[in-house]
N, C-alpha and C. Protein backbone atom coordinates (compact mmCIF):
# COMPACT_ATOMS: atom_id res chain seq x y z
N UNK A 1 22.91 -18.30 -11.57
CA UNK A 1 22.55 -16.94 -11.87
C UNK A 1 22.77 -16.08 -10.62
N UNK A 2 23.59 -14.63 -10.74
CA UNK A 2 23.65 -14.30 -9.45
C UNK A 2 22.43 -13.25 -9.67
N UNK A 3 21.77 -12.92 -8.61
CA UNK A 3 21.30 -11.49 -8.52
C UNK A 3 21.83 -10.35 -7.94
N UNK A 4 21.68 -8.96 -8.21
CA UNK A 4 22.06 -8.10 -7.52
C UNK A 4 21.04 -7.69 -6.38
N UNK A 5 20.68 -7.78 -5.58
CA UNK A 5 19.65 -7.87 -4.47
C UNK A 5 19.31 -5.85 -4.35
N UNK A 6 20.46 -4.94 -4.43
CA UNK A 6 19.99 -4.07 -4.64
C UNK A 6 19.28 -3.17 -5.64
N UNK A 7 19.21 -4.29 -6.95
CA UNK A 7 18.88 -3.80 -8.09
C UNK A 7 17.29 -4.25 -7.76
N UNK A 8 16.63 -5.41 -6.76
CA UNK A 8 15.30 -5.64 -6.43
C UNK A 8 14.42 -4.48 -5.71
N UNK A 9 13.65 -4.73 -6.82
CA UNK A 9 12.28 -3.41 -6.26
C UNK A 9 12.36 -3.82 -4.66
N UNK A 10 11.87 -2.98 -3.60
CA UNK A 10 11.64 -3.22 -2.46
C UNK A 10 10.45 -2.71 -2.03
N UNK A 11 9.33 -2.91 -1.65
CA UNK A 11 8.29 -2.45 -0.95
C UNK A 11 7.73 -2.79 0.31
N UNK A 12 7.00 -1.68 0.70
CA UNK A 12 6.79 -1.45 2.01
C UNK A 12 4.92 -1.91 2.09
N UNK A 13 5.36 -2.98 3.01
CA UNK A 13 3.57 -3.60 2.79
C UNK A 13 2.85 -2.56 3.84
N UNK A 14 1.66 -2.10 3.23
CA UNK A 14 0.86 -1.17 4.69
C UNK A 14 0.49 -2.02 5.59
N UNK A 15 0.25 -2.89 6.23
CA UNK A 15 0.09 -2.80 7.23
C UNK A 15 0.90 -2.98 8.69
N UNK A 16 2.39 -2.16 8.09
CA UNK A 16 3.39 -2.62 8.74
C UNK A 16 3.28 -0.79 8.74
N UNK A 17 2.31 0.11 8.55
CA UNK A 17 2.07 1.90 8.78
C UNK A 17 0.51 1.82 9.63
N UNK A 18 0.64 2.61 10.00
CA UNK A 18 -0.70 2.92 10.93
C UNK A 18 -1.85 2.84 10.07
N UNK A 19 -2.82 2.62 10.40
CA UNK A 19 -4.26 2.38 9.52
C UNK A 19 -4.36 4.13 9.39
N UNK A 20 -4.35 4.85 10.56
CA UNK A 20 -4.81 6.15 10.67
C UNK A 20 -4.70 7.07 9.52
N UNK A 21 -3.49 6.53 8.95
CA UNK A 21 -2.60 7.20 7.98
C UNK A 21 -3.51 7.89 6.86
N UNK A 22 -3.54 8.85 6.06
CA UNK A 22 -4.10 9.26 4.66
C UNK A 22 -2.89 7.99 3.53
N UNK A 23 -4.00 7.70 2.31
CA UNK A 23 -3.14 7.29 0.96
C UNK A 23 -1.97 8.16 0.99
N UNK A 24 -1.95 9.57 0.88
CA UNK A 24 -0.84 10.32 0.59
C UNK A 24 0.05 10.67 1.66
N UNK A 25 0.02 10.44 3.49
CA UNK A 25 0.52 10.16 4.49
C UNK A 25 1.65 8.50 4.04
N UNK A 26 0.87 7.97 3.54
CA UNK A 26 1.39 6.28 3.61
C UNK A 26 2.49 6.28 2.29
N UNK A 27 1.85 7.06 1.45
CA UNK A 27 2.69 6.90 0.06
C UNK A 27 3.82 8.07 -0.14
N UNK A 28 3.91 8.92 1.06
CA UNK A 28 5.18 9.94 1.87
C UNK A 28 6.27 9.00 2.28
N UNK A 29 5.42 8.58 3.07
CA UNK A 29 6.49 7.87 3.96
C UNK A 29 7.11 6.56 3.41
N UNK A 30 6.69 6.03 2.44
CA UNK A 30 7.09 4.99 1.99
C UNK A 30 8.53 5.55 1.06
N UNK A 31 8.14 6.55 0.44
CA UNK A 31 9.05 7.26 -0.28
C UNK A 31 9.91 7.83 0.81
N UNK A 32 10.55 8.67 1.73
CA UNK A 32 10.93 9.22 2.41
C UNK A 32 11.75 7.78 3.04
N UNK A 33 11.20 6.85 3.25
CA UNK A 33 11.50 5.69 3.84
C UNK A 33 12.49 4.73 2.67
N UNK A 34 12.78 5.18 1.82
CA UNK A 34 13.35 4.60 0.64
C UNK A 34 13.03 3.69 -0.14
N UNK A 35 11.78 3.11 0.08
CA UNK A 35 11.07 2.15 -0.80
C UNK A 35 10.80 2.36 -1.95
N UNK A 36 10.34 1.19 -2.99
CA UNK A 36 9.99 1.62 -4.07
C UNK A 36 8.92 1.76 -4.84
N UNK A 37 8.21 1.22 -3.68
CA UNK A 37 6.47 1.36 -4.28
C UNK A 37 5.85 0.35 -2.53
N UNK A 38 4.39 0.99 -2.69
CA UNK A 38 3.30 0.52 -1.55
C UNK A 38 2.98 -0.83 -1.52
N UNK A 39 2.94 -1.72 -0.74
CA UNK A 39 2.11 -2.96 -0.85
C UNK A 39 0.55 -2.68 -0.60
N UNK A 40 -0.38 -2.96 -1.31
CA UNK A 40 -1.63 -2.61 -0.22
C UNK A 40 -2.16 -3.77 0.25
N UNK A 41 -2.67 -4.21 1.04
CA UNK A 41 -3.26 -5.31 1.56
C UNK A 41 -5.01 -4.81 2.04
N UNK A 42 -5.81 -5.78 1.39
CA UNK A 42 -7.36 -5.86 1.65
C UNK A 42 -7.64 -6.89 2.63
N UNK A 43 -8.30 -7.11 3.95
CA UNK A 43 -8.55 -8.47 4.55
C UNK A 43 -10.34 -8.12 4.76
N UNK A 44 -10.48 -9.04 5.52
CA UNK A 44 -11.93 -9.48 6.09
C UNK A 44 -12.24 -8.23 6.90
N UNK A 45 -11.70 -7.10 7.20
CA UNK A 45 -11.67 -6.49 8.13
C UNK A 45 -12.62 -5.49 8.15
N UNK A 46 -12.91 -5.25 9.56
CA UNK A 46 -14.20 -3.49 9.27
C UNK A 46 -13.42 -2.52 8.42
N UNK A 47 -12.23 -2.43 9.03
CA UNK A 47 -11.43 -1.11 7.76
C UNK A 47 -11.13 -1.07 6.97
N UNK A 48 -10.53 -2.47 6.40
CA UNK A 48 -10.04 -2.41 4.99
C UNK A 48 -11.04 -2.98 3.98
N UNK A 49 -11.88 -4.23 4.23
CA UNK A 49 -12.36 -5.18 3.54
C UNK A 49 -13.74 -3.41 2.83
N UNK A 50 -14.26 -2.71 3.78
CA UNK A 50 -14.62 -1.39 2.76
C UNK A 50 -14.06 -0.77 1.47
N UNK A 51 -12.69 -0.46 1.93
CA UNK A 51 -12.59 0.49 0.82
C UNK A 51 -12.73 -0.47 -0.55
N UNK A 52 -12.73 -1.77 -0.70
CA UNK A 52 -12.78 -2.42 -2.69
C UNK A 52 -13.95 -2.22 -2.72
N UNK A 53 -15.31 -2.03 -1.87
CA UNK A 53 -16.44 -1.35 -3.03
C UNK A 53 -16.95 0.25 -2.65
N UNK A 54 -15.74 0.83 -2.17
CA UNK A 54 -16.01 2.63 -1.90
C UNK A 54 -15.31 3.23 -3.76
N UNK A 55 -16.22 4.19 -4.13
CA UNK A 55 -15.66 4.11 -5.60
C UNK A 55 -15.00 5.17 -5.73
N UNK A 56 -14.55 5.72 -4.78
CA UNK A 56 -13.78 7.02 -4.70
C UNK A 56 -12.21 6.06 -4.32
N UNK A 57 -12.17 5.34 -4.17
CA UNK A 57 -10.99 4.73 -2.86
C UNK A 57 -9.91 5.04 -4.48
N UNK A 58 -10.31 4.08 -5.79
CA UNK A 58 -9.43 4.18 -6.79
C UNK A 58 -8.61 4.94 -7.16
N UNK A 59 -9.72 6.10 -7.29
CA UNK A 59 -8.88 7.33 -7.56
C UNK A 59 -8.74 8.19 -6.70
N UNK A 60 -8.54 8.07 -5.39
CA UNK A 60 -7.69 8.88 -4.22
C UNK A 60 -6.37 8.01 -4.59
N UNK A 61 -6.51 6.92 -4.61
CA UNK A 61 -5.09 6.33 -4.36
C UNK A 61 -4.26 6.13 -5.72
N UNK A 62 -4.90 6.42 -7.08
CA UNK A 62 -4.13 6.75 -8.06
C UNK A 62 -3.98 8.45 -8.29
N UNK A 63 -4.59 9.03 -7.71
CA UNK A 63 -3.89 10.44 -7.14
C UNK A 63 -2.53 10.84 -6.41
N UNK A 64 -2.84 10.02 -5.36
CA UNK A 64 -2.02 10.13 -4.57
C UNK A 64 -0.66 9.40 -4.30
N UNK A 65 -0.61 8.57 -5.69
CA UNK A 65 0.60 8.02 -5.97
C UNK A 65 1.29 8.55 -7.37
N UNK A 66 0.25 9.50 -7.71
CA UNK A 66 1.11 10.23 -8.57
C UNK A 66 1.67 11.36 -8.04
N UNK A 67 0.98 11.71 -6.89
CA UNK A 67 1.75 13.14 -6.47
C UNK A 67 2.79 12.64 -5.74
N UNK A 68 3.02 11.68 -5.14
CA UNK A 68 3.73 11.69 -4.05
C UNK A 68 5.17 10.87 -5.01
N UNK A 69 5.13 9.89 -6.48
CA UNK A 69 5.76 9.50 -7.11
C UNK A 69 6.32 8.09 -6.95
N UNK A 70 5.37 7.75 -6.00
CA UNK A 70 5.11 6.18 -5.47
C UNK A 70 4.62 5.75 -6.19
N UNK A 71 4.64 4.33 -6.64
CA UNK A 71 3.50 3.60 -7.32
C UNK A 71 2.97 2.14 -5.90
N UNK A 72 1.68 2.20 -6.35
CA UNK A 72 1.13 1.06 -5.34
C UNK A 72 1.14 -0.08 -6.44
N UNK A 73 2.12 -0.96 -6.31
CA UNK A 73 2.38 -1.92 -7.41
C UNK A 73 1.43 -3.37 -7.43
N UNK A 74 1.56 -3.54 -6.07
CA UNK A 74 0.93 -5.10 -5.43
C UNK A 74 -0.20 -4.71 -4.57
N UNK A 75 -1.18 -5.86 -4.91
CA UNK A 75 -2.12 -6.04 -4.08
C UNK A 75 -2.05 -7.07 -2.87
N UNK A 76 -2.39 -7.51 -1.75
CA UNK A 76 -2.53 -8.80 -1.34
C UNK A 76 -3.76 -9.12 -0.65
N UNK A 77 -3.97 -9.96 -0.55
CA UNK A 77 -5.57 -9.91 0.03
C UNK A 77 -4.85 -11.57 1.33
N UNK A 78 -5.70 -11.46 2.94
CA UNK A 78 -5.32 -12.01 3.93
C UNK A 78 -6.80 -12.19 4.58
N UNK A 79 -6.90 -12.81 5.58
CA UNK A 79 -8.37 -13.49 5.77
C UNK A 79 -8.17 -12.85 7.27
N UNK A 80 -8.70 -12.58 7.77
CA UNK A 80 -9.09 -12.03 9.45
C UNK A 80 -9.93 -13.19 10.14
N UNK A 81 -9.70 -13.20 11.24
CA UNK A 81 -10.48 -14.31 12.26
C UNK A 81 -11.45 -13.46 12.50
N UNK A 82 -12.95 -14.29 12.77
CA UNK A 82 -14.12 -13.40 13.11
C UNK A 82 -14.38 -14.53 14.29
N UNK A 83 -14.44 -13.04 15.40
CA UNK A 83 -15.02 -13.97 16.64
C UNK A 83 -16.17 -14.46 16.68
């Protein structure tokens, strides 16, 4: 089977963008950047491992992937070392 490799969705995992960033900063640039949708990644972390029980986080970031015309397709979840 061949594939066409440019016909593959491509996405841009966040944490390869600044944490600093806004949802709609990250989901700019991903677009602008030619991707085709956000990776988001959740870990153990003070910054991220918050936002899955902040109840606003959902719908900033299904806002902000409709304005910007990104979709955040994938989740991934990664474990952090705690000193």
């Amino acid at each position: 089977m061949i594939v066409e490799l440019n016909k593959l969705p491509l996405g841009l995992y966040e944490k390869a963008i600044a944490f600093s960033l806004s949802w709609e900063e990250k989901l700019e640039l991903t677009r602008r950047a030619g991707y085709d949708f956000l990776e988001i990644n959740v870990d153990g972390s003070e910054q991220r491992l918050p936002r899955i029980y902040d109840k606003n986080t959902a719908a900033r970031l299904r806002d902000a992937t409709r304005q910007a015309g990104v979709p955040a397709r994938r989740l991934t979840t990664s474990q952090t070392e705690t000193p």
